[in-house]
Protein backbone atom coordinates (compact mmCIF):
# COMPACT_ATOMS: atom_id res chain seq x y z
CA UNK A 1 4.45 36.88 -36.87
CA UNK A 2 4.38 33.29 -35.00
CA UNK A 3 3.44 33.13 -31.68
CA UNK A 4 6.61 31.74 -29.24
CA UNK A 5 4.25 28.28 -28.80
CA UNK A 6 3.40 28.31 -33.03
CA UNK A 7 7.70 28.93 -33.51
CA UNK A 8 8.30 25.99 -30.95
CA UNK A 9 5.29 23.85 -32.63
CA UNK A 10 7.55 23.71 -35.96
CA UNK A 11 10.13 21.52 -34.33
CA UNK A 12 8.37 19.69 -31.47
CA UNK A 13 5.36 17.51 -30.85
CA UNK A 14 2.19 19.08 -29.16
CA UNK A 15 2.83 17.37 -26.17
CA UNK A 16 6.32 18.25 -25.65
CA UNK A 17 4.91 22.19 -26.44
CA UNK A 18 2.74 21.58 -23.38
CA UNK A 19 4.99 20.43 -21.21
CA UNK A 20 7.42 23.53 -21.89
CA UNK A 21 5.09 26.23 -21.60
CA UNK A 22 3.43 24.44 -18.87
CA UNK A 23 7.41 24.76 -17.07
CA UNK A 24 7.69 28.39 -18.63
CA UNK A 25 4.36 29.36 -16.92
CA UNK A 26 6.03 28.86 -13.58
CA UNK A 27 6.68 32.12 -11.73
CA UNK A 28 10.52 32.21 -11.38
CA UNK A 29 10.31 34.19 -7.72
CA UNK A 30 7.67 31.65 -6.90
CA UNK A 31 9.64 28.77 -7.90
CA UNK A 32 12.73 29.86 -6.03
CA UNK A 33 10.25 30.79 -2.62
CA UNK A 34 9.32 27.42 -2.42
CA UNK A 35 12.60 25.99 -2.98
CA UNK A 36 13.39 28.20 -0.25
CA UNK A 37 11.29 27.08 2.23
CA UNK A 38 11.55 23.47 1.70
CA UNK A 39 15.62 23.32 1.81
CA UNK A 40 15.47 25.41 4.71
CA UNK A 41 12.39 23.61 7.17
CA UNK A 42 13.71 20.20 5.90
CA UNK A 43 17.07 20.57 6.65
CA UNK A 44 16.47 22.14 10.14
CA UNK A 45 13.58 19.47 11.05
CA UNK A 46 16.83 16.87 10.52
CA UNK A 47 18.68 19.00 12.57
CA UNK A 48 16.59 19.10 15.14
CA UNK A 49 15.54 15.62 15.03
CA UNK A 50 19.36 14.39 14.70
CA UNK A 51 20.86 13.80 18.15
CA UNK A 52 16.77 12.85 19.36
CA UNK A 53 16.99 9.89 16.53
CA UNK A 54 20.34 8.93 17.71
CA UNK A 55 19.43 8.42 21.15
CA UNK A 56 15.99 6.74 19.75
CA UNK A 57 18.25 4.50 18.06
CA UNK A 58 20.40 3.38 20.65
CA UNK A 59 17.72 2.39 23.00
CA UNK A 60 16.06 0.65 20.68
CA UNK A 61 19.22 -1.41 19.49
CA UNK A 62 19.69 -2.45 23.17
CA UNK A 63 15.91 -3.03 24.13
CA UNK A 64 14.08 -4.33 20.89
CA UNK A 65 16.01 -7.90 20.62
CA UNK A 66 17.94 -7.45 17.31
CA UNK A 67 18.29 -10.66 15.62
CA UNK A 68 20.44 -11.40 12.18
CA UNK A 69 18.44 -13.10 9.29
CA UNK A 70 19.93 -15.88 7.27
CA UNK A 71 18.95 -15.87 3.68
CA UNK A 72 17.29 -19.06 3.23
CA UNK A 73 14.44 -20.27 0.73
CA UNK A 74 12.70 -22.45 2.87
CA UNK A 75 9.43 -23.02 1.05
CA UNK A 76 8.94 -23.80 -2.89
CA UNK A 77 4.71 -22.77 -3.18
CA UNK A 78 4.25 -19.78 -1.98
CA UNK A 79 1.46 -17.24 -3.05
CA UNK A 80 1.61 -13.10 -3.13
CA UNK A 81 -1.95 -11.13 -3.09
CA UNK A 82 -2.59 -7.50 -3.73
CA UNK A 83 -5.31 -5.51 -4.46
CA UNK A 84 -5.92 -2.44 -6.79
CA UNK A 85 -8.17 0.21 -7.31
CA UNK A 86 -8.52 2.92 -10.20
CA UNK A 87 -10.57 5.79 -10.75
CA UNK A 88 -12.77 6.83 -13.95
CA UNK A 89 -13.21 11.06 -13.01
CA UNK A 90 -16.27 11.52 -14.54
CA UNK A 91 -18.16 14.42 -14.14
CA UNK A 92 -21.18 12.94 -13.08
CA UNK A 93 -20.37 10.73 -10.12
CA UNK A 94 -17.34 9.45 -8.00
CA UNK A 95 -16.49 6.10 -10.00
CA UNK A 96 -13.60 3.69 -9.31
CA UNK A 97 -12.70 0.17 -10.00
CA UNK A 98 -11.09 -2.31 -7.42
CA UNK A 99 -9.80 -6.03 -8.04
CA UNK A 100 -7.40 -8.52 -6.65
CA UNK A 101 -4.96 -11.10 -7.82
CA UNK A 102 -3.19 -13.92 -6.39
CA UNK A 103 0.22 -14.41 -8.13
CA UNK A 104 1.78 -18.07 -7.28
CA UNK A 105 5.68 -19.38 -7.65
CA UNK A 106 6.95 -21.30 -8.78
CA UNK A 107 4.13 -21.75 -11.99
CA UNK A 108 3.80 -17.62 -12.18
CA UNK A 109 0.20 -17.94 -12.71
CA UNK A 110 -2.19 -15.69 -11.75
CA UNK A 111 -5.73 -16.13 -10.22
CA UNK A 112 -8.16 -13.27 -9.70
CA UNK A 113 -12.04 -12.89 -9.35
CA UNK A 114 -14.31 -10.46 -10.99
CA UNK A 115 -13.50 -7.02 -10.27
CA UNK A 116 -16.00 -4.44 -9.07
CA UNK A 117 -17.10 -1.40 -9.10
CA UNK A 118 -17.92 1.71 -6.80
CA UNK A 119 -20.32 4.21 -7.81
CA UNK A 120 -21.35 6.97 -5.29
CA UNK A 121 -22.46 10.32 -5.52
CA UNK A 122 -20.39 13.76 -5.44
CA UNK A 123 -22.43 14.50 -2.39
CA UNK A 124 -19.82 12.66 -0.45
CA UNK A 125 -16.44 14.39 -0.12
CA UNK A 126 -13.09 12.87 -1.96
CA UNK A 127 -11.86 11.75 1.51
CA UNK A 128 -14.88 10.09 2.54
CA UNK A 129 -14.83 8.56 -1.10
CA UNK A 130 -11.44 7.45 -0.59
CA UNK A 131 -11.99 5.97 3.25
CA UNK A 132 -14.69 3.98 1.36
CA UNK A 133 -12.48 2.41 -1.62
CA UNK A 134 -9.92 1.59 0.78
CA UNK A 135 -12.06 -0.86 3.11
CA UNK A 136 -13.89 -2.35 0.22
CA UNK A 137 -10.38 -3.10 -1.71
CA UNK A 138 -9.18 -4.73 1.55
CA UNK A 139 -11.90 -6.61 1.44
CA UNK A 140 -11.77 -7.51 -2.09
CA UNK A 141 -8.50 -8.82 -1.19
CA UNK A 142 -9.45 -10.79 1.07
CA UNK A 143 -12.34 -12.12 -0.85
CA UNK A 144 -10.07 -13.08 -3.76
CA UNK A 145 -7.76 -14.81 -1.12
CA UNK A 146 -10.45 -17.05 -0.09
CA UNK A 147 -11.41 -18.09 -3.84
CA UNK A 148 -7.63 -19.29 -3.77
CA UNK A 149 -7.45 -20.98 -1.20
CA UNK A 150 -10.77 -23.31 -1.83
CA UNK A 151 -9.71 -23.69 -5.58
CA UNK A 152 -5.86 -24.37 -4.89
CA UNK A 153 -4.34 -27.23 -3.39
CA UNK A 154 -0.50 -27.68 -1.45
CA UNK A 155 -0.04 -23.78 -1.13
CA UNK A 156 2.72 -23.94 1.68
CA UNK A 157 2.79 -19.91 2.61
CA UNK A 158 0.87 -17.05 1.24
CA UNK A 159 1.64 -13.82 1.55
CA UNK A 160 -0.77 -10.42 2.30
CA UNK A 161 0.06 -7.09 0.68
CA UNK A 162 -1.01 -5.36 3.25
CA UNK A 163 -1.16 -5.31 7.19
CA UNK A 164 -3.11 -8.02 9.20
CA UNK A 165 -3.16 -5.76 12.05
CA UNK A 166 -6.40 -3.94 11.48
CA UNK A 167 -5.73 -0.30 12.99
CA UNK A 168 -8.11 2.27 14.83
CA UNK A 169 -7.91 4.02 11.48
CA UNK A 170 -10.53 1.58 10.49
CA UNK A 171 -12.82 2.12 12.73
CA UNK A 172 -13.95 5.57 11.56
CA UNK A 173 -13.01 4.40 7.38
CA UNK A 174 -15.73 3.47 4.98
CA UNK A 175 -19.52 2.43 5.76
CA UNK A 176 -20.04 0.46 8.93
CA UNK A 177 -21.17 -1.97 6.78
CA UNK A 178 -17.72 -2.37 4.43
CA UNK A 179 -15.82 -2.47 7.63
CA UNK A 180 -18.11 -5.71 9.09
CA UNK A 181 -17.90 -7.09 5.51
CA UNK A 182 -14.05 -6.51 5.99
CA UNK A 183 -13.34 -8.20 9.33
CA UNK A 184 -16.01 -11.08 8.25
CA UNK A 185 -13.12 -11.24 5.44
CA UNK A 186 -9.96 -11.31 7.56
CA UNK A 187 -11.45 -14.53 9.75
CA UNK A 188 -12.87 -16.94 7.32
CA UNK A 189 -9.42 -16.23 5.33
CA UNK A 190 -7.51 -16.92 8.44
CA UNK A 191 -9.74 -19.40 9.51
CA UNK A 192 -9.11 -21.49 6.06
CA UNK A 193 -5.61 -21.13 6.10
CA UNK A 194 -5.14 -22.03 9.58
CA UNK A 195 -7.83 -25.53 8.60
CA UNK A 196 -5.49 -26.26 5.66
CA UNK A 197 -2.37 -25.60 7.49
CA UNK A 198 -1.12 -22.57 5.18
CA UNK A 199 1.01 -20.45 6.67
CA UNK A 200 0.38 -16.91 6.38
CA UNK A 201 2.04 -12.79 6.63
CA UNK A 202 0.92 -9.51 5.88
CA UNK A 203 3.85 -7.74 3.72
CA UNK A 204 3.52 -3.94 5.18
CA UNK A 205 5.52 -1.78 2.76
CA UNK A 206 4.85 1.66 4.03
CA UNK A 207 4.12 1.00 7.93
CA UNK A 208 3.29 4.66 9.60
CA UNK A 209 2.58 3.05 13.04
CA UNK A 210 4.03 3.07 15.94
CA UNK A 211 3.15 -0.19 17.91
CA UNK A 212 7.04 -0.32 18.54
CA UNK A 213 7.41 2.66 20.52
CA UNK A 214 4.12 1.76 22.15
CA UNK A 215 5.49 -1.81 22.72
CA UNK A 216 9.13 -0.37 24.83
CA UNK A 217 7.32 2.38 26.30
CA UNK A 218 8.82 5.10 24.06
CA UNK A 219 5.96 6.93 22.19
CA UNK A 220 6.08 10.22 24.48
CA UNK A 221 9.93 10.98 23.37
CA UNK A 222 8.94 11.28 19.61
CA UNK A 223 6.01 11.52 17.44
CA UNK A 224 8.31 9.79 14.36
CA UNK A 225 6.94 6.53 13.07
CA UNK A 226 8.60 3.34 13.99
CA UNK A 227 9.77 2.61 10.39
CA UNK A 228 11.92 5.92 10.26
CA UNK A 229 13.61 5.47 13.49
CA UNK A 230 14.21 2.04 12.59
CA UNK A 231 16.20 2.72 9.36
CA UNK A 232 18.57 4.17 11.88
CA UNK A 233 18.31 0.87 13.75
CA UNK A 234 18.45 -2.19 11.93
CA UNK A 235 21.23 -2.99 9.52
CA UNK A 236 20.15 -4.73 6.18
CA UNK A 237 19.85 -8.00 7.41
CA UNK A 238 18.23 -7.17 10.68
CA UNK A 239 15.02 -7.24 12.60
CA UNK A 240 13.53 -6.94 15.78
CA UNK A 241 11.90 -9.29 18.21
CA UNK A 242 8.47 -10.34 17.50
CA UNK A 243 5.48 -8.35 19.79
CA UNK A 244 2.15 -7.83 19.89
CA UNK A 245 0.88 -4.44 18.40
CA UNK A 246 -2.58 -5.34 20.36
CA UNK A 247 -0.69 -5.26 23.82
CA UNK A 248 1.12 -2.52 22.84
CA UNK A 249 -2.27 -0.22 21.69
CA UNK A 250 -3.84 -0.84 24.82
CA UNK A 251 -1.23 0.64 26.58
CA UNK A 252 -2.04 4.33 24.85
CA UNK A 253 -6.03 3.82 24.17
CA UNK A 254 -8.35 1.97 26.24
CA UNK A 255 -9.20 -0.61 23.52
CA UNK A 256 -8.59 -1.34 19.56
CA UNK A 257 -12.00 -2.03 18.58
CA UNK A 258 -10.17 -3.45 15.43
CA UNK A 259 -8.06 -5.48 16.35
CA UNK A 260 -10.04 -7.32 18.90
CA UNK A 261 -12.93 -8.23 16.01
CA UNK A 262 -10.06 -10.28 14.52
CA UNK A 263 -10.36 -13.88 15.97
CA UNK A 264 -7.13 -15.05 15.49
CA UNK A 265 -4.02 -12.87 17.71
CA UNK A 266 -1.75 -11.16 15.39
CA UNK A 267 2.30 -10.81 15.97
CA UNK A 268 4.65 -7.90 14.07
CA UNK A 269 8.32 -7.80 13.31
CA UNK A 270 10.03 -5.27 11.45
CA UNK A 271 12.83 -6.01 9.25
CA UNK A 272 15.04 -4.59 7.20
CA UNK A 273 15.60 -6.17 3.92
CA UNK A 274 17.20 -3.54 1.40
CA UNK A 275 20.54 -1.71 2.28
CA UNK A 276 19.23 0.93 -0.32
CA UNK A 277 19.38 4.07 2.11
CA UNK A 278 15.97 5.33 0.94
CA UNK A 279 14.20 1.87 1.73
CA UNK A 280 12.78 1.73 5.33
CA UNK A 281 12.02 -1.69 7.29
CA UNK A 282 9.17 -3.44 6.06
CA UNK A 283 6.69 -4.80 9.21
CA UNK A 284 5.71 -8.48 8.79
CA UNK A 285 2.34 -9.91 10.63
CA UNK A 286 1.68 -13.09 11.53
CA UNK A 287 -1.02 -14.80 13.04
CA UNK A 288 -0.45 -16.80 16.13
CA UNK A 289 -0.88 -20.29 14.23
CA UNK A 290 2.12 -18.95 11.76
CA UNK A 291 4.66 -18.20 14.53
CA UNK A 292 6.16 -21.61 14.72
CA UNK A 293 7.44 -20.93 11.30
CA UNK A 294 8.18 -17.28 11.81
CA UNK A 295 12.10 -17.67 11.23
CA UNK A 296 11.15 -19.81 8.07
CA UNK A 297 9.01 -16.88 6.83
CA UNK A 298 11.40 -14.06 7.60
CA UNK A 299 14.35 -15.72 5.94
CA UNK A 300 12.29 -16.47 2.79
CA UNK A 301 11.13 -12.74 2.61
CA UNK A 302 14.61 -11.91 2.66
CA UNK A 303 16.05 -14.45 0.32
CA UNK A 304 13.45 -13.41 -2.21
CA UNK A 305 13.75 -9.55 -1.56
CA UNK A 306 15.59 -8.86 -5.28
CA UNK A 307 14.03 -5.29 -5.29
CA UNK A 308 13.25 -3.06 -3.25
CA UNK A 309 13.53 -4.80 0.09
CA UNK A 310 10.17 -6.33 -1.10
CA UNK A 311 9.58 -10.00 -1.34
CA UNK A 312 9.27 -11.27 -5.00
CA UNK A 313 5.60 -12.64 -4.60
CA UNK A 314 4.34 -8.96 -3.69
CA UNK A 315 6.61 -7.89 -5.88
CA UNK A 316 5.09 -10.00 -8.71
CA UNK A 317 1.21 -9.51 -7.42
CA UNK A 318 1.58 -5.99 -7.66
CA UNK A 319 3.13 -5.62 -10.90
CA UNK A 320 -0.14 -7.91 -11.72
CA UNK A 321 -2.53 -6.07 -10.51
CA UNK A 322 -1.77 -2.92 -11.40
CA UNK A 323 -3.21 -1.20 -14.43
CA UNK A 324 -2.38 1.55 -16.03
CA UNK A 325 -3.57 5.03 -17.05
CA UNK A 326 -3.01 4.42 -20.39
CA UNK A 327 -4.92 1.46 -20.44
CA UNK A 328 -7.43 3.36 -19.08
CA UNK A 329 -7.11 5.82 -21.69
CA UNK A 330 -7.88 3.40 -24.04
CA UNK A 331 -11.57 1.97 -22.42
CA UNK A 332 -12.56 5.49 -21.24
CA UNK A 333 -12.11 6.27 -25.22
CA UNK A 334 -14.76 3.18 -25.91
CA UNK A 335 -16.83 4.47 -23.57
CA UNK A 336 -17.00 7.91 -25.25
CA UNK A 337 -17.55 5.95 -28.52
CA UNK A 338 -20.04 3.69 -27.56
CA UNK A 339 -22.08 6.32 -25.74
CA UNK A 340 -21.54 8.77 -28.36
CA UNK A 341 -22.52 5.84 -30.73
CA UNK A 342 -25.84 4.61 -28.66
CA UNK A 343 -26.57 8.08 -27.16
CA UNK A 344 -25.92 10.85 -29.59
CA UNK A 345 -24.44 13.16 -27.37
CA UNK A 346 -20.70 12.52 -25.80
CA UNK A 347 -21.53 14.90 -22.91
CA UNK A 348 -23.01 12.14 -20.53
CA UNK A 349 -19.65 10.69 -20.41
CA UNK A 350 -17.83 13.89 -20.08
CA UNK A 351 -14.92 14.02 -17.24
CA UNK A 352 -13.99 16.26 -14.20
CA UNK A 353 -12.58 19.97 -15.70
CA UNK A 354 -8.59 19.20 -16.20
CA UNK A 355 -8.69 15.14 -16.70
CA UNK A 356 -9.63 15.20 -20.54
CA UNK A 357 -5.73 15.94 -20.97
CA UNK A 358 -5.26 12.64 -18.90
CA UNK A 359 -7.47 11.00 -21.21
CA UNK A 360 -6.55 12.19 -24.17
CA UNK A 361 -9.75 14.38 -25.26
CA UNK A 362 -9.20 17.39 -26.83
């Protein structure tokens, strides 16, 4: 007699038989525990937070300097960078690629330098890995920025995926020596841009600070993030006054090591540029030598915010730079044949227990 997964296998693919039995191997009484649990803590956490995020709110509204933004296109060059970074999980060692791209409108073209790689041993733990790969991409960015810059004339504004406020986060992520290669990054970029008169703003999708609260004196009411409370703040539309996150750390720690290594003083604004419920204010960041233009920049962000309450040259970088797992798939799969080909023996290439599924080894 078939088997319940042979029976199934008759009418359906292999990897629509996976996915079922992976669902059917669920615990039903587990399943409906966890649901449990997270409908019930969720729901009371917003209860609890409710009438604290209301009176959050209306402080902020009177204290924070709301300002309306027009939508207005004001400049025709300007320039979005990311950077990305993918992993290989082989079995042998931690490995992971990072690159950068610069994606320029009008012209859509793209400019990007040679990627790189990061090889380290298993000795180090994923999160130190991690802390690693994410000051050396920053600093790829950066790096690729630069290229730009030198190699591309009458660039009016370019735009940063990515803070320029360098947190205390930073100061404990990586080496010591990727974080001075980062900062060494940040000022010779800024320093360019401010030589050639390009103006310049870090595009912070996800922001989890809270320089805000720090900034009106707020932080010990809450321990939200400034993003969250400000979705209950600013209308679509809307931002706040600009401040300076640097003031406003020193008034909670005696110094941010980080920021201060940055030559050039940074200024934030958050804004709210989606009226998609689910989309929080983005934070902007300028450098001081930007801030004459800082209406200019914050009404082309917003004229240009199509989806997702992100500006199209981010938007367009990071659809650029990101690559995908089936195109890794495909050169993990010449990798197995050319080792397997050179080698003899597949095995040197073989991946971390679970991730041959991912890549499509049987």
């Amino acid at each position: 007699m078939l088997s319940s997964k042979q029976r199934i296998s008759t009418c359906i693919s292999s990897e629509d038989v996976d996915e079922i039995t992976s669902e059917f191997s669920s615990h039903p009484d587990l399943c409906l525990a966890i649901r449990n649990l997270v409908l019930k803590e969720i729901s009371l956490d917003v209860s609890t937070d409710l009438n604290l995020v209301k009176t959050m709110a209306e402080k902020i509204r009177a204290e924070a300097g709301i300002a309306e933004i027009c939508r207005r296109e004001h400049f025709t060059r300007v320039t979005g960078v990311d950077a990305g970074e993918q992993r290989v999980p082989l079995s042998s060692r931690w490995y992971a690629v990072i690159s950068a791209l610069a994606y320029s409108l009008p012209e859509g073209r793209c400019f990007f330098t040679n990627p790189k790689s990061i090889k380290l041993s298993y000795g180090l733990s994923d999160l130190k890995f991690k802390s690693i790969t994410s000051v050396r991409r920053e600093a790829k960015l950066y790096e690729t920025a630069v290229d730009f810059v030198e190699k591309t004339p009458n660039v009016q504004l370019i735009l940063i995926d990515g803070p320029l406020v360098l947190s205390n986060w930073w100061r404990a992520a990586g080496r010591s020596v990727d974080r001075r290669t980062l900062v060494n990054r940040v000022n010779e970029f800024l320093r360019l841009c401010q030589e050639r008169e390009i103006l310049v703003a870090g595009i912070v999708k996800r922001p989890s600070a809270r320089y805000l609260l720090y900034y009106l004196g707020l932080q010990d009411e809450t321990n939200l993030p400034d993003s969250f409370i400000l979705l209950q703040v600013l209308r679509a539309g809307e931002r706040t006054e600009v401040f300076s996150p640097r003031s406003a750390l020193r008034r909670v720690v005696r110094s941010p090591p980080f920021m201060d290594a940055v030559e050039f003083p940074i200024y934030s604004l958050y804004a709210r540029l989606s009226k998609d419920w689910a989309i929080p204010p983005i934070r902007i960041d300028l450098p001081a030598f930007s801030l004459g233009y800082m209406e200019e920049i914050v009404e082309y962000c917003y004229a240009t915010s199509y989806l997702h309450g992100i500006p199209l040259p981010i938007v367009k970088a990071d659809e650029a730079v990101r690559i995908s797992k089936k195109f890794l798939d495909d050169v993990y799969l010449e990798v197995v044949s050319r080792v397997g080909r050179e080698m003899g023996e597949v095995s040197y290439v073989a991946p971390v227990w679970g991730e041959g599924k991912w890549m499509e080894i049987r």
